[in-house]
C-alpha atoms as a PDB file:
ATOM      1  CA  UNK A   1      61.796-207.333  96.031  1.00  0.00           C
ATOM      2  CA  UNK A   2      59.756-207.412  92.883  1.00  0.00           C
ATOM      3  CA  UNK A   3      57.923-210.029  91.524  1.00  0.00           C
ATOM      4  CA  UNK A   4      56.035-210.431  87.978  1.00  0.00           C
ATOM      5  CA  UNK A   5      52.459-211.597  88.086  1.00  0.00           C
ATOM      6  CA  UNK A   6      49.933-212.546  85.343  1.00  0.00           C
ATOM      7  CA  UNK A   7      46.508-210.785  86.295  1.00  0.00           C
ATOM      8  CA  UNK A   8      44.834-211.966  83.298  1.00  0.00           C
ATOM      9  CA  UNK A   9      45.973-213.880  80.125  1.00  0.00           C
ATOM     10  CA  UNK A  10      49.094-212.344  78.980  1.00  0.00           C
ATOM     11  CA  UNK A  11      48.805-209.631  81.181  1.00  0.00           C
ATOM     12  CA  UNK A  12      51.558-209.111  83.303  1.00  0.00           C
ATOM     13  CA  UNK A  13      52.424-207.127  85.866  1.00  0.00           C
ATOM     14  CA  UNK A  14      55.328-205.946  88.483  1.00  0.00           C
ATOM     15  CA  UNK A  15      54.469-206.813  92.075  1.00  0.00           C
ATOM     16  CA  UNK A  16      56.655-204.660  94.657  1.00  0.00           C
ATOM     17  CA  UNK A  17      57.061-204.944  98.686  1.00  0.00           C
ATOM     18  CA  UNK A  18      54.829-202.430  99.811  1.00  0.00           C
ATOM     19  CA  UNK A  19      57.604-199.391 101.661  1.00  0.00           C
ATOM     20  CA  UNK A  20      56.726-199.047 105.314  1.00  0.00           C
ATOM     21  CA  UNK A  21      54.875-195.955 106.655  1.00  0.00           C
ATOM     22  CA  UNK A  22      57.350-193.159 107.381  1.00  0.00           C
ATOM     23  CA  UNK A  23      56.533-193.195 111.553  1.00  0.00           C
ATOM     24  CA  UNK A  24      58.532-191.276 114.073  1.00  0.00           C
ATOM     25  CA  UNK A  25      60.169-192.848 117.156  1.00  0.00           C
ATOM     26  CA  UNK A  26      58.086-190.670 119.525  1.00  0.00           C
ATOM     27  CA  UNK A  27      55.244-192.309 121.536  1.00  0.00           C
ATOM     28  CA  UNK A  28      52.997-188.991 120.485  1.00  0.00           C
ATOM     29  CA  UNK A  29      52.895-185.702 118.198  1.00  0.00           C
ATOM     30  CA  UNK A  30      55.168-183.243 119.390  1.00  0.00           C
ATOM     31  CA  UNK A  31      52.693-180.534 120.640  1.00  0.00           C
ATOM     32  CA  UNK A  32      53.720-176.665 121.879  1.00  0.00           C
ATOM     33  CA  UNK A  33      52.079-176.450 125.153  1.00  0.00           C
ATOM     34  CA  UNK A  34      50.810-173.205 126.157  1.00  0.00           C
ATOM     35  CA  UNK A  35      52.082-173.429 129.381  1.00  0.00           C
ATOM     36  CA  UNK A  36      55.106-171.805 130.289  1.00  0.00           C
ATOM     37  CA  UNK A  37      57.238-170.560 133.938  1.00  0.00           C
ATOM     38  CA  UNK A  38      56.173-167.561 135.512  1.00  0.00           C
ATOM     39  CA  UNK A  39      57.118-164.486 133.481  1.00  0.00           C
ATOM     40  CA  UNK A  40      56.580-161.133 134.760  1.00  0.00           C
ATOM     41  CA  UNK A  41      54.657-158.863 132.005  1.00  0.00           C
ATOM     42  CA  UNK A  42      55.614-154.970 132.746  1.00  0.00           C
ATOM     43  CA  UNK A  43      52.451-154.739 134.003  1.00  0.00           C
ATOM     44  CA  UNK A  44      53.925-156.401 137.235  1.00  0.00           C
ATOM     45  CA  UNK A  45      52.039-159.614 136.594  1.00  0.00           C
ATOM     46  CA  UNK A  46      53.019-163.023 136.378  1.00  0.00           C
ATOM     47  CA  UNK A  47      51.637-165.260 133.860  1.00  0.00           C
ATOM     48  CA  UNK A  48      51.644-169.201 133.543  1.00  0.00           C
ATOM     49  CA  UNK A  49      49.813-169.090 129.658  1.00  0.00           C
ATOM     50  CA  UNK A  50      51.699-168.000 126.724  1.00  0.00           C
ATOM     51  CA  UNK A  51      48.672-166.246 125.092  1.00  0.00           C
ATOM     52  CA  UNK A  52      47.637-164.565 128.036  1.00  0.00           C
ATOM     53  CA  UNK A  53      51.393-162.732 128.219  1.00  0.00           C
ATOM     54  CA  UNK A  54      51.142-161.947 124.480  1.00  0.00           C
ATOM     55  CA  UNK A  55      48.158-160.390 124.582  1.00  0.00           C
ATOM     56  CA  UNK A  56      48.776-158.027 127.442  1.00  0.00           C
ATOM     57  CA  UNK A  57      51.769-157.101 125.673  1.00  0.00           C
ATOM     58  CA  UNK A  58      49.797-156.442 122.528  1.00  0.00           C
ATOM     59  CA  UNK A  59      47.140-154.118 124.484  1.00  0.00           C
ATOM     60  CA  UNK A  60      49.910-152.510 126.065  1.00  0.00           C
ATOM     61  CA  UNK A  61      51.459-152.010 122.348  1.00  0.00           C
ATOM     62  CA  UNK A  62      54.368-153.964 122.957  1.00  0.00           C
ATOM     63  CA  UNK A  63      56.641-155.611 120.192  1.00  0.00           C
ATOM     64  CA  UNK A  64      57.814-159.393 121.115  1.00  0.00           C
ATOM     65  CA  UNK A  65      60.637-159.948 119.639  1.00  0.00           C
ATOM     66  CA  UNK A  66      60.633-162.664 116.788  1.00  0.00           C
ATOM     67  CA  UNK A  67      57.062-162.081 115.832  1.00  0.00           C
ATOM     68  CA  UNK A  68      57.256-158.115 114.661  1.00  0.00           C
ATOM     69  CA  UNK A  69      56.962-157.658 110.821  1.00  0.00           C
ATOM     70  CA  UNK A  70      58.616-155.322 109.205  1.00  0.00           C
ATOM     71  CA  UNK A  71      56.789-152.895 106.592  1.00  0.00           C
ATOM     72  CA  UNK A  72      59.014-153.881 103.316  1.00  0.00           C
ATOM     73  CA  UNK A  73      61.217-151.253 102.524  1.00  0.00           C
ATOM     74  CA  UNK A  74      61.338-149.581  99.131  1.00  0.00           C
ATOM     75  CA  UNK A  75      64.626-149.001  97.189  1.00  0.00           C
ATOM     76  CA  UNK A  76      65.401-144.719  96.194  1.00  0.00           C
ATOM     77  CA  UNK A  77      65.707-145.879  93.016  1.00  0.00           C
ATOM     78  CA  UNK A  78      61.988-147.105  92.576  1.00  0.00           C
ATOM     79  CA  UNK A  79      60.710-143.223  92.693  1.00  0.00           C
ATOM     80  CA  UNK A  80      58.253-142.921  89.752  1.00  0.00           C
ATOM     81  CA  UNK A  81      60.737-139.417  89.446  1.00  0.00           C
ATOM     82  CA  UNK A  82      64.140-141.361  89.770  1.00  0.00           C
ATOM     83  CA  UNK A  83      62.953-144.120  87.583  1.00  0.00           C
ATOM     84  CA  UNK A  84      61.622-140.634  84.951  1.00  0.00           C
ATOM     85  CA  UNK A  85      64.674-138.980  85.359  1.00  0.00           C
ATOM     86  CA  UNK A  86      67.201-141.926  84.777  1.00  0.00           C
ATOM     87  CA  UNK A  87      65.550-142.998  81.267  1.00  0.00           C
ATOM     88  CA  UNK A  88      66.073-139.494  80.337  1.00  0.00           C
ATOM     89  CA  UNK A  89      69.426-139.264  80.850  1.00  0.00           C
ATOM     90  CA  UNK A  90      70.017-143.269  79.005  1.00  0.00           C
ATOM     91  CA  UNK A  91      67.879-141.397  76.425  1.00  0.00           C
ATOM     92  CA  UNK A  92      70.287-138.417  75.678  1.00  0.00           C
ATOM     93  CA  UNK A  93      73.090-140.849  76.050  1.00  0.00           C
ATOM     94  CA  UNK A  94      71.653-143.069  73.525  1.00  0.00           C
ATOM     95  CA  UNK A  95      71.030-139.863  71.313  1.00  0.00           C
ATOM     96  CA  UNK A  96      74.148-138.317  71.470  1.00  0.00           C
ATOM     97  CA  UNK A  97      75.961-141.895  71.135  1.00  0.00           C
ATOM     98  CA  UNK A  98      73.808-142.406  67.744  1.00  0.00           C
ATOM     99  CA  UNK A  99      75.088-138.425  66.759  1.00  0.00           C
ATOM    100  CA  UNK A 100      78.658-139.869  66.820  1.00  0.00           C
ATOM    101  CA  UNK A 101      79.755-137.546  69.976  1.00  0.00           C
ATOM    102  CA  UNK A 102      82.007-139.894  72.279  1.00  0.00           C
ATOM    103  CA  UNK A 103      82.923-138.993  75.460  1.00  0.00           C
ATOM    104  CA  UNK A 104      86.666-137.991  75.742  1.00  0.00           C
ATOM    105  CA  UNK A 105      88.598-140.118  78.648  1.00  0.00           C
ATOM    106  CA  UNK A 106      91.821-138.500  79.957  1.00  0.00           C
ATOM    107  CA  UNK A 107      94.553-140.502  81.362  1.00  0.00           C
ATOM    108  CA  UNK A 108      95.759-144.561  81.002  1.00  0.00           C
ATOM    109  CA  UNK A 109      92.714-146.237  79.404  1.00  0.00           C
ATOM    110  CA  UNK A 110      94.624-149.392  79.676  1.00  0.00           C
ATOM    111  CA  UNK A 111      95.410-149.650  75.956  1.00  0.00           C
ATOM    112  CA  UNK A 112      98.782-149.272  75.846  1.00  0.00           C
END
């Protein structure tokens, strides 16, 4: 609900409800605990602690799946040659276009 109030002569202004604070209905912050069951590491090992287990899999030079990042892959077609090599060939075409030369096309062009 709004309200208008004078806050000096003829000065008015709008007077709102402050909105409530956004608050979850959890007692706490949700927190990741570190802990976790016992899971055997392949170095025949059983460990309680999340980082523990990742980093003997990272000194052994193990991968855990979900975390692994993949080197970004680059397209053929981004080759300084390919990229060379296909503005040559739009060159000519443009050239010989210009020149009046049309390619010939054999068969139902779809202009009947």
């Amino acid at each position: 609900m709004t309200k208008l109030v004078e806050i000096a002569p003829n000065r008015w202004r709008f007077v709102r409800d402050a909105t409530p604070v956004a608050r979850s209905a959890l007692p706490r912050p949700y927190v990741i605990s570190d802990a976790m069951p016992p899971t055997e590491q392949v170095d025949g090992r059983f460990y309680e602690s999340k980082a523990a287990f990742r980093a003997v899999g990272r000194a052994l030079g193990l991968t855990e799946v979900g975390n692994e990042k993949f080197k970004p892959k680059s397209r053929a077609t981004d080759a300084p040659f390919t990229r060379k090599q296909r503005r040559e060939v739009i060159r000519k075409a443009a050239v010989e276009y210009a020149a009046g030369r049309r390619a010939k096309v054999y068969g139902n062009t779809g202009r009947d």
